[in-house]
Protein backbone atom coordinates (compact mmCIF):
# COMPACT_ATOMS: atom_id res chain seq x y z
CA UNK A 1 0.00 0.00 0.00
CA UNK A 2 1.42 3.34 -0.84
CA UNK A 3 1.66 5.53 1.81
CA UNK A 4 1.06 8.35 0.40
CA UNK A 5 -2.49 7.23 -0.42
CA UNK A 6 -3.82 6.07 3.32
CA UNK A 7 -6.55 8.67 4.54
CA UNK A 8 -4.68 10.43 8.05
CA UNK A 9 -6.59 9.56 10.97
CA UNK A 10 -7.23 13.55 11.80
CA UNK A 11 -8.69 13.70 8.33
CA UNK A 12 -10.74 10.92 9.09
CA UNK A 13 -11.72 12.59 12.56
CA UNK A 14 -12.37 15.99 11.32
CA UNK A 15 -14.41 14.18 7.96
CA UNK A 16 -16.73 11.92 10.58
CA UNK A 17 -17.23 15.59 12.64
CA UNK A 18 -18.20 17.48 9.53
CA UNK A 19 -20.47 14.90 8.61
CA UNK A 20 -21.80 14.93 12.39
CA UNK A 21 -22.34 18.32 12.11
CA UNK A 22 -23.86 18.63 8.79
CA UNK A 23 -26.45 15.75 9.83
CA UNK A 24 -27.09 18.11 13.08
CA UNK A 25 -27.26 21.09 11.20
CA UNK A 26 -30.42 19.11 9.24
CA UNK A 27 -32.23 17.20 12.05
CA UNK A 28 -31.54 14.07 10.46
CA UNK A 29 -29.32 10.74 11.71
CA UNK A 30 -31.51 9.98 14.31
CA UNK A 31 -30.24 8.76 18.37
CA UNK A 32 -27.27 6.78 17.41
CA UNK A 33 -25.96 9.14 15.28
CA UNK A 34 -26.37 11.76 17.26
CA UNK A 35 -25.13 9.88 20.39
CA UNK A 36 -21.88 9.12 18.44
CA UNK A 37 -21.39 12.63 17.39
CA UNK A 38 -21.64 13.91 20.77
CA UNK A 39 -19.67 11.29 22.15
CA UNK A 40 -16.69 12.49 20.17
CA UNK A 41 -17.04 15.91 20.33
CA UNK A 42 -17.18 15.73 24.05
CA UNK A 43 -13.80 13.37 23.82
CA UNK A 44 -12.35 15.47 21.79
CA UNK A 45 -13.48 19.24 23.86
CA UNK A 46 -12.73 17.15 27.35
CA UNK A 47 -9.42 15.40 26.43
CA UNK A 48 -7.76 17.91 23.36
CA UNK A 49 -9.46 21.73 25.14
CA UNK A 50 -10.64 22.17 21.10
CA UNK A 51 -14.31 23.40 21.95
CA UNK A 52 -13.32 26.68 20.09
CA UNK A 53 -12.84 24.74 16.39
CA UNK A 54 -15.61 22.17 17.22
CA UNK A 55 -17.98 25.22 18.02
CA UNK A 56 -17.01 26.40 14.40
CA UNK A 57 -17.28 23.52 12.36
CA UNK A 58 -20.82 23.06 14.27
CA UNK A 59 -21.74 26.59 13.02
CA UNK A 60 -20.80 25.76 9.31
CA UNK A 61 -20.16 22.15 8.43
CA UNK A 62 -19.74 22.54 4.83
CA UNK A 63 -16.54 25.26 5.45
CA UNK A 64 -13.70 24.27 4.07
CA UNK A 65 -11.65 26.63 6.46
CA UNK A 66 -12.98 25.24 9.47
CA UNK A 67 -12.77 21.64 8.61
CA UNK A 68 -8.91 23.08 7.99
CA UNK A 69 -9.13 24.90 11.12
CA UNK A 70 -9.91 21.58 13.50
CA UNK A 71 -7.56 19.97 11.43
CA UNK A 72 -4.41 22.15 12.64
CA UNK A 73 -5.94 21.86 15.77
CA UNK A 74 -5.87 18.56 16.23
CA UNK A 75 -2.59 17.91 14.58
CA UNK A 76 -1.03 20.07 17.62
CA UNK A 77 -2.07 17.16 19.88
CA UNK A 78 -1.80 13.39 20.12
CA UNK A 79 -5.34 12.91 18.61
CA UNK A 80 -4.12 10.81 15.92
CA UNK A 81 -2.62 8.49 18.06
CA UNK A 82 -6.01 7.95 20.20
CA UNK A 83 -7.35 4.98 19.70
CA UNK A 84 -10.17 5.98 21.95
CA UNK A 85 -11.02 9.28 19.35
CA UNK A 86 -10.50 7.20 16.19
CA UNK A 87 -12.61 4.35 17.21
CA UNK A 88 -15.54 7.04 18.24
CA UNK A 89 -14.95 8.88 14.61
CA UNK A 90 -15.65 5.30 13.12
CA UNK A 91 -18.81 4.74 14.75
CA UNK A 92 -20.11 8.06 14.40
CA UNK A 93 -19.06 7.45 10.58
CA UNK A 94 -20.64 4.49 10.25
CA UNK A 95 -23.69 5.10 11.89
CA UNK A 96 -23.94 8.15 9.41
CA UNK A 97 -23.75 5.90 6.44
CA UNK A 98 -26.56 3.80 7.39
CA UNK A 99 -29.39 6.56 7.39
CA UNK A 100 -31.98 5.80 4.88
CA UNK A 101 -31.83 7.56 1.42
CA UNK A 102 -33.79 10.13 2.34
CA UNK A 103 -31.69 11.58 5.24
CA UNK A 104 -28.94 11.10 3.21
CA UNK A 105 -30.05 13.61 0.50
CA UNK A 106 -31.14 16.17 3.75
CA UNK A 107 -27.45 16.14 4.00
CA UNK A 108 -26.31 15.97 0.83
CA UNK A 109 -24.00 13.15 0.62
CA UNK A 110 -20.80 14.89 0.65
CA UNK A 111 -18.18 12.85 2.18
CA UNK A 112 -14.66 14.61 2.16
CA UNK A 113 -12.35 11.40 2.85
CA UNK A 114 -13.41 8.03 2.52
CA UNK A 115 -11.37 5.11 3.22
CA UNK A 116 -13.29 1.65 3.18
CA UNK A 117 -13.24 -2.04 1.46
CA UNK A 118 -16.06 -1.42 -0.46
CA UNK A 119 -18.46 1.40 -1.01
CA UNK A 120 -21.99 1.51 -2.71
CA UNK A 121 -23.97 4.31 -3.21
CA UNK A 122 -27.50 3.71 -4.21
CA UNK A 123 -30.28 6.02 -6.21
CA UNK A 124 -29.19 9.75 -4.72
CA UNK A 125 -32.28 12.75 -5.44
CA UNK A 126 -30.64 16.05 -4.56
CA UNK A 127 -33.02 18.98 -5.13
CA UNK A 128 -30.36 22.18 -5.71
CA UNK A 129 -27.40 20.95 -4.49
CA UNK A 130 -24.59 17.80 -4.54
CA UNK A 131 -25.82 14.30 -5.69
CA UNK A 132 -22.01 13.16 -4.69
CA UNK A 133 -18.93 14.93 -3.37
CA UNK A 134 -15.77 12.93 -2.66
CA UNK A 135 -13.13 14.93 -1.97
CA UNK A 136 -10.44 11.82 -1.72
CA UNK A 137 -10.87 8.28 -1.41
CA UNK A 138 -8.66 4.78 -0.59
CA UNK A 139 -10.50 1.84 -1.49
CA UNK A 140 -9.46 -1.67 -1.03
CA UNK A 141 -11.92 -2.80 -3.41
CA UNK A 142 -15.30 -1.84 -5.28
CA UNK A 143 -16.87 1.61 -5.57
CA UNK A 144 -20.20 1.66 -7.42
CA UNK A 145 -22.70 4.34 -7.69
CA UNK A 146 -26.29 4.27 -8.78
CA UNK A 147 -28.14 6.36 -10.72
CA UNK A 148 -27.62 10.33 -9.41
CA UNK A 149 -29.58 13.10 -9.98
CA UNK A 150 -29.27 16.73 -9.49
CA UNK A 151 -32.40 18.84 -10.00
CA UNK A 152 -32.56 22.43 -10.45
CA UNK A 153 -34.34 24.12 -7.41
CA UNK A 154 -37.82 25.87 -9.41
C-alpha cells in the first residue's frame, strides 16, 4: 500500500465531525448518530481543550476553512494516536452511512475522505445541491454508484 495514499486519521476525525455536524445542522441521523457525534465531540473538547474549532465547524459544516481549522488543531495534539477518538470517529461514521436515502439527501452526501473495502452508493435525489462529493478516497476494493440526480431548485 502506498503511503502516500492512506486517509490520516485527523482527516478521518475531522471528515466523521463534519459529517456529524452537517447531519445536526439538518435534524436528520436519528439517536445513534447523534449519540456518536456527541460522544466524540465531548472526547475530543474534554481530552484535546478544542471546543473553540468544534464550536465552528458546528456553526458551518460545509466550510472548508474550518474543517482546515480543527484539522491544525488537532494535529497540535496526540489525537491521531487515540485509539479511543479514532474508534468514536468510526462509529459516528458508520452510523452516518446507514441513514436511509432520504436523510442522506437532507445532508447531501458529501463525504470529504473516505477510506473503506467497499463502497456503494444507491439512487441519490438532490433537489439544488450535490448528488455526490468525494473529496479523496482509498478503497481496497469496489466503488459503485447508482443512478444520481441533481435537480434544479424551481
Amino acid at each position: 500500500m502506498n503511503k502516500g495514499t492512506t486517509v490520516e486519521p485527523i482527516s478521518m476525525i475531522v471528515t466523521a465531525l463534519a459529517m456529524g455536524a452537517a447531519a445536526a445542522t439538518k435534524k436528520v441521523g436519528g439517536q445513534v448518530a447523534e449519540d456518536a457525534y456527541g460522544a466524540l465531540k465531548r472526547l475530543i473538547a474534554d481530552r484535546y481543550k478544542r471546543s473553540g474549532a468544534l464550536a465552528a465547524l458546528d456553526e458551518d459544516p460545509f466550510s472548508e476553512t474550518q474543517k482546515k481549522a480543527l484539522e491544525e488543531a488537532l494535529a497540535k495534539t496526540d489525537a491521531s494516536k487515540d485509539a479511543e477518538v479514532i474508534q468514536k470517529a468510526k462509529d459516528l461514521a458508520q452510523a452516518l452511512h446507514k441513514l436511509p436515502r432520504a436523510q442522506l439527501e437532507a445532508v447531501g452526501v458529501r463525504i470529504g475522505e473516505l477510506e473503506a473495502i467497499n463502497a456503494r452508493f444507491g439512487e441519490i435525489e438532490v433537489t439544488g445541491g450535490t448528488g455526490l462529493d468525494i473529496g479523496k478516497a482509498r478503497l481496497d476494493g469496489d466503488l459503485n454508484v447508482n443512478k444520481i440526480t441533481v435537480k434544479s431548485p424551481n
